[in-house]
Structures are given as C-alpha cells and as structure tokens.
Protein backbone atom coordinates (compact mmCIF):
# COMPACT_ATOMS: atom_id res chain seq x y z
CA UNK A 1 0.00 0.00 0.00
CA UNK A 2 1.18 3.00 -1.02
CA UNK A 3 1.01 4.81 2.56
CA UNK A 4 3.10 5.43 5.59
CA UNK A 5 1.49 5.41 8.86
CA UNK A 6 3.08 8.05 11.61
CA UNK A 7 3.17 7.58 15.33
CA UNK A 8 4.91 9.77 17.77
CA UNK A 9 4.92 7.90 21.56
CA UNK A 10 5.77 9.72 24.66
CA UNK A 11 5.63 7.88 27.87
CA UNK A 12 2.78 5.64 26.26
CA UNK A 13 5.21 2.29 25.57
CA UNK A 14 2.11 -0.13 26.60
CA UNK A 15 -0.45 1.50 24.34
CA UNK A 16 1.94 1.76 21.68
CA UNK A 17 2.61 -1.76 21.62
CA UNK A 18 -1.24 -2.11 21.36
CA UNK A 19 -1.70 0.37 18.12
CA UNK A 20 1.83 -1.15 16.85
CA UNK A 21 0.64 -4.53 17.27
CA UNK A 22 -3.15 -3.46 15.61
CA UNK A 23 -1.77 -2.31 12.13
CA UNK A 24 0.37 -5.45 12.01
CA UNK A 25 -2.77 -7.76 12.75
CA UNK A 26 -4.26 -6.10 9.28
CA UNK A 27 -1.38 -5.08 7.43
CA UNK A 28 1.81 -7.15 7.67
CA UNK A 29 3.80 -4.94 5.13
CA UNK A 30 2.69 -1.07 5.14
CA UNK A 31 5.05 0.96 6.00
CA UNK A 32 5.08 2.94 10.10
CA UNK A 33 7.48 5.35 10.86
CA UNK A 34 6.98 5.18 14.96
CA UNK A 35 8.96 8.29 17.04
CA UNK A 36 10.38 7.81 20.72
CA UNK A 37 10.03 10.98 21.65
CA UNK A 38 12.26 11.44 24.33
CA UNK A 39 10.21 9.02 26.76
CA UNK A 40 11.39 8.16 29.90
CA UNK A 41 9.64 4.57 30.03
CA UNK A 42 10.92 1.94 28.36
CA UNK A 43 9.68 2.85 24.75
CA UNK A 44 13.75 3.43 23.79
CA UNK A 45 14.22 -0.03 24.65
CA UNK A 46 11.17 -1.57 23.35
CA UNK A 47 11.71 0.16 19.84
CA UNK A 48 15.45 -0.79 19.40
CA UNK A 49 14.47 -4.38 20.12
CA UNK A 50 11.63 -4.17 17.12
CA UNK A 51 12.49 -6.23 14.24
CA UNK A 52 10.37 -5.19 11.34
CA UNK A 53 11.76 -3.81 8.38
CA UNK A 54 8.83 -1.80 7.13
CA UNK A 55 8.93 0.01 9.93
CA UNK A 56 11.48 3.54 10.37
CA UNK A 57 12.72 4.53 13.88
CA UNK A 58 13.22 7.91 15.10
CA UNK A 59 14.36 6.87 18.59
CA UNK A 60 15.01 11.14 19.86
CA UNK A 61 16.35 11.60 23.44
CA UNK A 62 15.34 14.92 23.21
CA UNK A 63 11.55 15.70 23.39
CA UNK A 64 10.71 17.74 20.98
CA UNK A 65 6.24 16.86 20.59
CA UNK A 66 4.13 15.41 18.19
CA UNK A 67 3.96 19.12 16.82
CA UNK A 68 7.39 18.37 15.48
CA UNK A 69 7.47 14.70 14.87
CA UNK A 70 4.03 14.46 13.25
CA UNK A 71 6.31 16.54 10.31
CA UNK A 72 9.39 14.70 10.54
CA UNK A 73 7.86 11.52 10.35
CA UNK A 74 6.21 12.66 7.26
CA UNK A 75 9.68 13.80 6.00
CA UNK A 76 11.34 10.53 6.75
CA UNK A 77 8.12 8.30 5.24
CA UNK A 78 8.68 6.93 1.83
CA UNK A 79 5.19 6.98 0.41
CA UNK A 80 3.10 9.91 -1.21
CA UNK A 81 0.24 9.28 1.20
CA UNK A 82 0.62 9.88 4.74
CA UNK A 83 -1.70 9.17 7.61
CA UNK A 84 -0.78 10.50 11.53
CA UNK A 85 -2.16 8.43 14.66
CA UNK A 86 -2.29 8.71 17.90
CA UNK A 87 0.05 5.99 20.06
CA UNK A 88 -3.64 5.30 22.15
CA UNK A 89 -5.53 3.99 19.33
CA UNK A 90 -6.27 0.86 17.84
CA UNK A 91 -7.07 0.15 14.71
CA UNK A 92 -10.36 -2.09 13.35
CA UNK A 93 -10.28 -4.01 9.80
CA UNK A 94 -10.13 -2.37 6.51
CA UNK A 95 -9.33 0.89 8.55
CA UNK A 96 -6.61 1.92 5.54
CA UNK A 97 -8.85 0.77 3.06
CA UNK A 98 -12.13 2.61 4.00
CA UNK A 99 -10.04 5.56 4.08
CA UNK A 100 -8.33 5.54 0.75
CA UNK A 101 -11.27 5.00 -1.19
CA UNK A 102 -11.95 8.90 -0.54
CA UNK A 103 -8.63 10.34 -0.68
CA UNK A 104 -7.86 12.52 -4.08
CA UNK A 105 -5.33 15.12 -3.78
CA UNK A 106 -6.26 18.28 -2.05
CA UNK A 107 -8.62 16.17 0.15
CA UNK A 108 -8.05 15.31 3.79
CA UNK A 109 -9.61 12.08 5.30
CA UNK A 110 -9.99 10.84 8.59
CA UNK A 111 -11.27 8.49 10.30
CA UNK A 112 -13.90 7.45 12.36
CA UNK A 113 -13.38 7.64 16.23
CA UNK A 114 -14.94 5.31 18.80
CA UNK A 115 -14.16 6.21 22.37
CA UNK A 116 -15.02 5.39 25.93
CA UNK A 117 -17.44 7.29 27.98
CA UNK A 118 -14.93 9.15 29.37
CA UNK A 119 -15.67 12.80 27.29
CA UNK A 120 -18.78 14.01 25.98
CA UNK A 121 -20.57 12.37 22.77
CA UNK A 122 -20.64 14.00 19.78
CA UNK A 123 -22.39 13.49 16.22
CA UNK A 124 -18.53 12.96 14.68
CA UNK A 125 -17.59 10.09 17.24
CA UNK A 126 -19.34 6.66 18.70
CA UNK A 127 -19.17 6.08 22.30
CA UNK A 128 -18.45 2.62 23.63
CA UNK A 129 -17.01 1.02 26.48
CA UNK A 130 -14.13 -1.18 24.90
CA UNK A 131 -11.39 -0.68 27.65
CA UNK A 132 -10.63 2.16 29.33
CA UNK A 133 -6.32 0.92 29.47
CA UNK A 134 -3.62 -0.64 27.95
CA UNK A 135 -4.39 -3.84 29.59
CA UNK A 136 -8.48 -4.08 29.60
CA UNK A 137 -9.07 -3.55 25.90
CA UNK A 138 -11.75 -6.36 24.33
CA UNK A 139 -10.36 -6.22 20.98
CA UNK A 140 -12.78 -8.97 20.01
CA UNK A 141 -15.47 -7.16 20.66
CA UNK A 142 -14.33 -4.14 18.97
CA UNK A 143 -13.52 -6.37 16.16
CA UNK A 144 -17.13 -7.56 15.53
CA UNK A 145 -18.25 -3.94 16.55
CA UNK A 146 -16.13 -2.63 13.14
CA UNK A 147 -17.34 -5.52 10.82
CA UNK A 148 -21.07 -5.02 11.81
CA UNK A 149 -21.13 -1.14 11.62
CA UNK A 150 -19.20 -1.06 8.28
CA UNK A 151 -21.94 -3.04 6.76
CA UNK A 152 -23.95 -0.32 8.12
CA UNK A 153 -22.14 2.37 7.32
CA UNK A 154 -20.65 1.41 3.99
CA UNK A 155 -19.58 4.58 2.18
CA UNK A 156 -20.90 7.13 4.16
CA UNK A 157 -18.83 9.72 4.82
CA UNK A 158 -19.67 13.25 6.89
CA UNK A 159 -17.35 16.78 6.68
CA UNK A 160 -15.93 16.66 9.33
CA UNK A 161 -11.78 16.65 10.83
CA UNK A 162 -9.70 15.51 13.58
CA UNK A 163 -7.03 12.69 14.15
CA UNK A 164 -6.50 9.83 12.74
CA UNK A 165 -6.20 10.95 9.57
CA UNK A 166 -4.64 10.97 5.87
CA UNK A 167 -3.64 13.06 2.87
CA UNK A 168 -0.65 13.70 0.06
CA UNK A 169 2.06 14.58 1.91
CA UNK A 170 2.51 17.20 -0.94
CA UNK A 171 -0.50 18.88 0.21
CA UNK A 172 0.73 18.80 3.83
CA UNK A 173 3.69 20.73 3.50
CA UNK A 174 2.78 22.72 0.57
CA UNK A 175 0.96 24.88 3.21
CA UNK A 176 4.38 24.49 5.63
CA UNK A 177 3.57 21.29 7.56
CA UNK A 178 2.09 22.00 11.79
CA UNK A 179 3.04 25.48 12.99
CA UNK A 180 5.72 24.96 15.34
CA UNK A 181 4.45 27.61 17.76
CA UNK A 182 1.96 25.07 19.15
CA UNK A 183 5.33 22.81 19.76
CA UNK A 184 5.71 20.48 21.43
CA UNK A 185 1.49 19.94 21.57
CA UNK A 186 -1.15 22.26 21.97
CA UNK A 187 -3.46 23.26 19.18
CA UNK A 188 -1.62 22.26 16.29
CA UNK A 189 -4.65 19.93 15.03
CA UNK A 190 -6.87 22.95 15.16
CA UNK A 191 -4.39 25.54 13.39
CA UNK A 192 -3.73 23.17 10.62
CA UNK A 193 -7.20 22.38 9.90
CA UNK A 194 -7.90 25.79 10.03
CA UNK A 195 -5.42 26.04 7.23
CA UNK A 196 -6.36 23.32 5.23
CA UNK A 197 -9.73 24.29 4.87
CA UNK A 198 -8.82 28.52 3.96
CA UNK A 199 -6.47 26.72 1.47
CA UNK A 200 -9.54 25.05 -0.19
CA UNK A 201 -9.14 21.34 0.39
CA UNK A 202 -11.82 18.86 1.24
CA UNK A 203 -12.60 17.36 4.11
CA UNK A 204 -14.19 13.56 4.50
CA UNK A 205 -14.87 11.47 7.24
CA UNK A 206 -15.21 8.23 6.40
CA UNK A 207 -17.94 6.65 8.57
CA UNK A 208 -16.75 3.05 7.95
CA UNK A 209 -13.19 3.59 8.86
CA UNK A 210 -12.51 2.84 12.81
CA UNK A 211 -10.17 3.06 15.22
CA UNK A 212 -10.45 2.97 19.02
CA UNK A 213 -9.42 6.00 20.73
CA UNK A 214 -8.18 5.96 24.69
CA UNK A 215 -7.69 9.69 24.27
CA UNK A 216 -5.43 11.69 26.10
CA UNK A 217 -2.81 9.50 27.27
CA UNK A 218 -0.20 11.05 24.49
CA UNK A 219 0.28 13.68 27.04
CA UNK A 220 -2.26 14.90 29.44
CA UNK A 221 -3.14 11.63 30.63
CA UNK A 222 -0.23 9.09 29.89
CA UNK A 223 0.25 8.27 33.97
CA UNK A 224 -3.62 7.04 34.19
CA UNK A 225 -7.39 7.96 33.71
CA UNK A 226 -7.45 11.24 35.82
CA UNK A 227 -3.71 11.63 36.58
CA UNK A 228 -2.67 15.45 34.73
CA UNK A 229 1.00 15.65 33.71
CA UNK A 230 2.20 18.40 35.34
CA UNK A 231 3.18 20.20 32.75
CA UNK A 232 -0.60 20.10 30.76
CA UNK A 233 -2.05 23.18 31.85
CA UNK A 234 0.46 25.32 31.29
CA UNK A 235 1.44 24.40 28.03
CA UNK A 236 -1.82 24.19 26.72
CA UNK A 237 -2.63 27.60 28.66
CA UNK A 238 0.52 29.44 26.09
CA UNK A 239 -0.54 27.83 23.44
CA UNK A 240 -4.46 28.72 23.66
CA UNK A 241 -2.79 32.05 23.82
CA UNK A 242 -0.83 31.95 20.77
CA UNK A 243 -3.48 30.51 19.11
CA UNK A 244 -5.82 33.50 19.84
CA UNK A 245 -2.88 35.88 18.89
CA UNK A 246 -2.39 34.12 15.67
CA UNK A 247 -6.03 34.12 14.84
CA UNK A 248 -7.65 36.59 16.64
CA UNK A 249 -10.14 34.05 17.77
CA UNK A 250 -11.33 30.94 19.95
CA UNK A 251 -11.42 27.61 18.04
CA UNK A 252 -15.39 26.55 16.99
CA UNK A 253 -16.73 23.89 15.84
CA UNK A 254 -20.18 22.88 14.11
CA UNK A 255 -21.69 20.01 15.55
CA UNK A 256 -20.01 17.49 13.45
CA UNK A 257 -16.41 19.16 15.02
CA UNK A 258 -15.97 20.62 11.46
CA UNK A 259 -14.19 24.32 12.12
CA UNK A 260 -16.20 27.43 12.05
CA UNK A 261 -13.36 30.20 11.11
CA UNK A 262 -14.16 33.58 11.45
CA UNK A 263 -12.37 36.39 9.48
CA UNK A 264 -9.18 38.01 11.01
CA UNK A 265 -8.86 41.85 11.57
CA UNK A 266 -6.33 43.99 12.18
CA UNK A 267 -8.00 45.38 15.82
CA UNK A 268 -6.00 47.91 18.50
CA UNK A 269 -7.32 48.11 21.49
CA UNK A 270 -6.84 51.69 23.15
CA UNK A 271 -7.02 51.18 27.02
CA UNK A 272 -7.12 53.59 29.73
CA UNK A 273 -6.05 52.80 33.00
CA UNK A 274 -4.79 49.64 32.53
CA UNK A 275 -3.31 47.19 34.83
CA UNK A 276 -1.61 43.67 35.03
CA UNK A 277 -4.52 41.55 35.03
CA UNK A 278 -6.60 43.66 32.05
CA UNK A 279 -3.12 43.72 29.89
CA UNK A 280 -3.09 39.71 30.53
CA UNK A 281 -6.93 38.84 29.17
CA UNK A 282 -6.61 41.19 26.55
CA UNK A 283 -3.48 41.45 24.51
CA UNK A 284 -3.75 38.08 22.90
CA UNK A 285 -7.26 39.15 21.52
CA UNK A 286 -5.97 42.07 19.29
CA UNK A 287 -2.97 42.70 17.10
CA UNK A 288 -1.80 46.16 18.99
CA UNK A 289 -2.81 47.28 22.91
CA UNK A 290 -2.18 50.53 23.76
CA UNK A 291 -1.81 51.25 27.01
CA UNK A 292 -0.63 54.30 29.59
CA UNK A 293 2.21 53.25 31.05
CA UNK A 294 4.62 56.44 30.81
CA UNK A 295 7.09 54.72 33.32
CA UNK A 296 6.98 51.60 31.40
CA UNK A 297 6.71 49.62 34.53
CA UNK A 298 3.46 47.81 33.70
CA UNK A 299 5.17 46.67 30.31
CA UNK A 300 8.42 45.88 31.39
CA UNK A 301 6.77 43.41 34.32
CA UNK A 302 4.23 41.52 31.51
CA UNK A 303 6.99 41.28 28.80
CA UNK A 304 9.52 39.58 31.85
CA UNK A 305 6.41 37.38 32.62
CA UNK A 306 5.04 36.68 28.99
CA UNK A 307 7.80 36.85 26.47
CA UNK A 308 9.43 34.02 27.64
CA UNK A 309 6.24 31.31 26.94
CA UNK A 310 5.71 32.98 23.33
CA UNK A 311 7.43 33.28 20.18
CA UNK A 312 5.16 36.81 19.44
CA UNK A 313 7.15 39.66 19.61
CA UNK A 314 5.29 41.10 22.29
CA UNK A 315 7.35 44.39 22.30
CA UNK A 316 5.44 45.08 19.23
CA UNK A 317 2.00 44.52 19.95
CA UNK A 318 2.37 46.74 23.45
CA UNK A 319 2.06 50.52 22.06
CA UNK A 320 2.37 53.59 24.61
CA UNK A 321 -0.93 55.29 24.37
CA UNK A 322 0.15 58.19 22.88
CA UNK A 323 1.39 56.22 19.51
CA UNK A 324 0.06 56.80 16.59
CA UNK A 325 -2.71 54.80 16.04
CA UNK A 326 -2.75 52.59 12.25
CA UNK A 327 -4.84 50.02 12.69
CA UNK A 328 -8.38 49.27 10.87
CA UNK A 329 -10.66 48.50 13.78
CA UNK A 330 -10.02 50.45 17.47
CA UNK A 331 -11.96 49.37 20.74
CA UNK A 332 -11.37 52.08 23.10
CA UNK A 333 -11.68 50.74 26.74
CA UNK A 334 -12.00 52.38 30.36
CA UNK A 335 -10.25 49.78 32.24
CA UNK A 336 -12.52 50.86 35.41
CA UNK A 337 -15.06 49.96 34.21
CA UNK A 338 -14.40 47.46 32.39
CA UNK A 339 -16.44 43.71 33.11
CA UNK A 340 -17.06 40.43 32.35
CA UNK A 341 -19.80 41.33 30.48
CA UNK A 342 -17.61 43.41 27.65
CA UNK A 343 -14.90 40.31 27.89
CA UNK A 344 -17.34 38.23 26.22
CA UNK A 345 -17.65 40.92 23.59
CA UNK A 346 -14.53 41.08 22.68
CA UNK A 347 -14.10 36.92 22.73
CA UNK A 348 -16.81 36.91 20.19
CA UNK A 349 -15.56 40.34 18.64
CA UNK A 350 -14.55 38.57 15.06
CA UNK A 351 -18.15 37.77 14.49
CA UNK A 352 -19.67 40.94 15.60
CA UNK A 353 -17.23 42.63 13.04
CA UNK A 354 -17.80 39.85 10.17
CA UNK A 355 -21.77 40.60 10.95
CA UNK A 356 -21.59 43.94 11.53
CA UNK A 357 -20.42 44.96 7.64
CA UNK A 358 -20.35 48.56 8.33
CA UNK A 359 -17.87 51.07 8.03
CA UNK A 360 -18.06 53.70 11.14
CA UNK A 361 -18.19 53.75 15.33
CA UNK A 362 -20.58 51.97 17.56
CA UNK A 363 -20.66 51.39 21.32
CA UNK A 364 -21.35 47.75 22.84
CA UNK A 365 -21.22 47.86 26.47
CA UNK A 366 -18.52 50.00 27.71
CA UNK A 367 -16.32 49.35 24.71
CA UNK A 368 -16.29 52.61 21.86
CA UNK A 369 -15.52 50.52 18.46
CA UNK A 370 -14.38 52.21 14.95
CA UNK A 371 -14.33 50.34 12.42
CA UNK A 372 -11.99 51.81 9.42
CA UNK A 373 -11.82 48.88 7.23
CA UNK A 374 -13.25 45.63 7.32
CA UNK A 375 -10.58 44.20 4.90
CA UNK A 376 -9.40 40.35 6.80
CA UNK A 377 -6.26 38.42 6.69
CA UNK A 378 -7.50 34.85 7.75
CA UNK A 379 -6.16 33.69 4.27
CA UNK A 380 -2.72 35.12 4.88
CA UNK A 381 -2.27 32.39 7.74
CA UNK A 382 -2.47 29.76 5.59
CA UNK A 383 0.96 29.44 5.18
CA UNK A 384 3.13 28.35 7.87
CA UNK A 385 6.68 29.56 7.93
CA UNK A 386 7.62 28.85 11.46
C-alpha cells in the first residue's frame, strides 16, 4: 500500500505496543514510521528491540512533541500518502482501506473515532465502552463492533476533521507542515485544519473507517485515567494564547467538530487605565494594545512574565498610548469599568465585526468601536513559515 502510517509515543510504551501490534494484525507490510520521543519509560528499549523492516525509527532523546514529529515523520516516510495516529488507538479491519477510497489530492480524510465514555458524545464520534487501558481492551469485541457497523455504514462519509487521519504529503507541507508555535502539543490539530480548509481542500470522514481511541494518554493523561502531567495546563494555557494571537479568535466547531473560522482583523485596542490583570486577558485578543504606562513599569513586568512562553514579539504589539494609532478597527476601553460582560464581547468580537459589515463607530457595552476597514487576513495564515 502506497502509505506510511506516523506515530509519535511519549511515555505511552504499553499503548503503543497495542496500536503497533493493531496495524500489524491487518497489514503485515505497510510501511510505520513510529517516534520515541524522548520518553522516559521503556519505549527506547522496546523500539530498538523491534524487528520489522517496514517500519522507520526515530528513537530522539530529546523531546521535541508530536507538533514536530508528526512533520518529521512525514519527512522521513517513503510513500506519497501519509496518515498520523495517535500511540492510544487501535485500529479495526479495513481501517486503511475505508479511508483511501476517498482520498484525491487536495482532500483530507480521517477516520472514524470510537471512544469510551470518558468525554462528551458527539455526532462525529461513537461512544463505547471497549477498555478504558492498555491492559483491559476487548479487541474482540471491537472487532465484531467494526465488521457489523461497516456493513452499516458502507460509504458514508460526513465533513468533518480531527485525528486519525490521511492526505498527500505534498498537500501537507505545501501549506508548511504544523506550525511549530503550538510545539511540542497544543493546538496544532486545530491551526492546521484551520489552514487546510482557507487553502480550499476537502474534508471527509469516512464513517466506515474505525479506530479505538483511549484519548489523552499522548500527554495529558499518559500516567492514568485522571492523573494530569504536570506540565498540561500550562502548556496548553501558552498555546491557547498563541493561538488566539495568531487568529484573533477561539477555536469553533459545528456540531459534526468541522471548524467554524471567522475572518481576522487587524484590531488595536486603546485602554485607559490599565493594569496587570486587564493587559493579561486582553493582549492576545488584538494585534496592537495601547496602554498608559509612561514609566513603562506595567510593560516591562508583563513582557519579563510573557515573552518568555511565546514566540510573538510582544514588544510590538504593546504601544504607549500616545502612539500613533494605524490600525483598521479600534476598541477604546475604560479599564474601570471594564467587566465580564464586555470580555465576552470582545471573545466573540470577530463575528460581531464579520456581521456587523459597516464602516463607522458603535458602542457595545462599555467598549467605543471604529471600524476603518473591514478588509481580513484569515487567508494570509495559511501558510506556515515557522
């Protein structure tokens, strides 16, 4: 088969094993290109030991994320078709197969994902109770699950988007590959098919391709159900917040998890009596904040906290008040009076704007907005050059 399968591990030897050992029961010969990276369990060991020659090693020391490796795996795969998975899933029959009967270039196609009642249900996913671990999985009765539904579902496919899936791996990187800001996890997925979709490929599910997803244990949850690596929520805190930089917005979904993308402006904020906690919410939601701070003491303390977890050049998006003032749309703000109640505007500010389609100044709560242009720049992301 003319595709390479990619699987970056950390700390998740035993469940690798499991969605190693899965492709293997259906496909003796296609091609995996598993990644160590940098675990501290014995997934060094176990993959040195491997003997299989379709499949490539990348045995790192240093971890480095399946933001990274989900590209160099790609790189180091010798087929034109590329699929990614996650090291917690397990593959059902004709999984390859029900996939590649949709796949034409500039198309994206993923799979179908059955979990266990663990996070909410959704109209893109099938929950069921198949294992919760490594160690508890009833594979046979997944098994017979995937042959019954696929005469059910035979050919049915939905839009929709989210791991496991496949494409060209000429379309992946002809748009630059995962944005390594959201490195080494964090986001990426959502960025990407962000891109993919403002680049104008297609997106499939295929509802008779399955795997069996643990979910979570690539990172947040690798130690156990319930157990949060320590460093979870603060990576995926900088990296909400350089996704909101990047596109101005929150990630949404429709109710088949297929991206809603709203149109990116070029928005200053003008802010009067700011402080640390106002400058925190709000710079990631605009392009430029300017803010009174003569002494440059409020700055100087949020750049020593903030620069450091973001690869933004935050000394140009922090403007003294006084600076001249370029930018198409301008929310002037009172920061005493601000509330919660205008922080929800301005989280749902891109579609106000993209509804509002008016040229001129309008108040919404305590927030003064002038709108100069309504020209957007969501298309100009689609690139990555990170």
């Amino acid at each position: 088969m003319n595709i390479s399968l990619i699987i970056p591990s950390y700390n998740t030897e035993k469940h690798l094993i499991n969605t190693y050992n899965s492709v293997r029961k259906y496909y003796k010969n296609v091609e995996i290109v598993i990644i160590n990276d940098g675990s501290t369990d014995n997934t060094s060991k176990w993959l040195d030991a491997l003997e299989d020659d379709n499949v490539i090693k990348i045995n790192s020391k240093e971890r480095k994320g399946h933001t990274y490796f989900y590209d160099e795996g790609m790189r180091q795969a010798t087929n034109e078709i590329v699929g990614i998975m996650h090291s917690d899933m397990v593959i059902g029959p004709n999984y390859i197969e029900n996939m590649l009967k949709h796949l034409e270039r500039g198309k994206v196609v993923c799979a179908t994902r059955i979990e266990p009642p663990i996070h909410p249900a959704g109209k893109e996913k099938i929950v069921m109770d198949f294992g919760i671990d490594h160690d508890n999985l009833k594979l046979k009765a997944f098994e017979e699950f995937c042959v019954k539904s696929q005469n059910e579902f035979k050919n049915i496919t939905t839009k929709g988007i989210f791991a496991p899936w496949i494409l060209y791996k000429e379309d992946h990187f002809n748009i630059g590959g995962h944005d390594q800001i959201f490195a080494p996890y964090g986001y990426e997925d959502s960025d990407i098919f962000n891109r993919w979709i403002l680049a104008g490929y297609e997106m499939v599910q295929s509802r008779d391709a399955f795997v069996y997803h643990l979910t979570c244990r690539g990172h947040r949850w690798n130690k156990g159900v319930g157990i949060v690596n320590d460093d979870y929520e603060s990576t995926m805190n900088r990296c909400r917040r350089d996704f909101i930089r990047k596109w101005g917005d929150w990630i949404q979904n429709d109710e088949f998890q297929f991206p809603v993308i709203n149109s990116k402006y070029d928005i200053g904020f003008i802010v009067k009596k700011c402080n640390i906690n106002l400058l925190e919410a709000l710079e990631p939601w605009c392009n430029t904040i300017y803010i009174e701070d003569d002494m440059q003491v409020l700055t100087t303390h949020y750049l020593d906290k903030e620069q450091p977890n973001t690869s933004f050049n935050l000394n140009e998006r922090i403007k003294p008040f006084d600076n001249e003032k370029n930018n198409e749309i301008l929310v002037a703000i009172d920061g005493s009076k601000f509330s919660q109640q205008d922080f929800q505007i301005i989280q749902q500010l891109s579609a106000i704007l993209q509804d509002s389609g008016e040229i001129g100044s309008f108040e919404l709560g305590n927030l003064q907005i002038t709108i100069n242009s309504l020209e957007s720049y969501e298309k100009d992301l689609i690139i990555c050059k990170s």
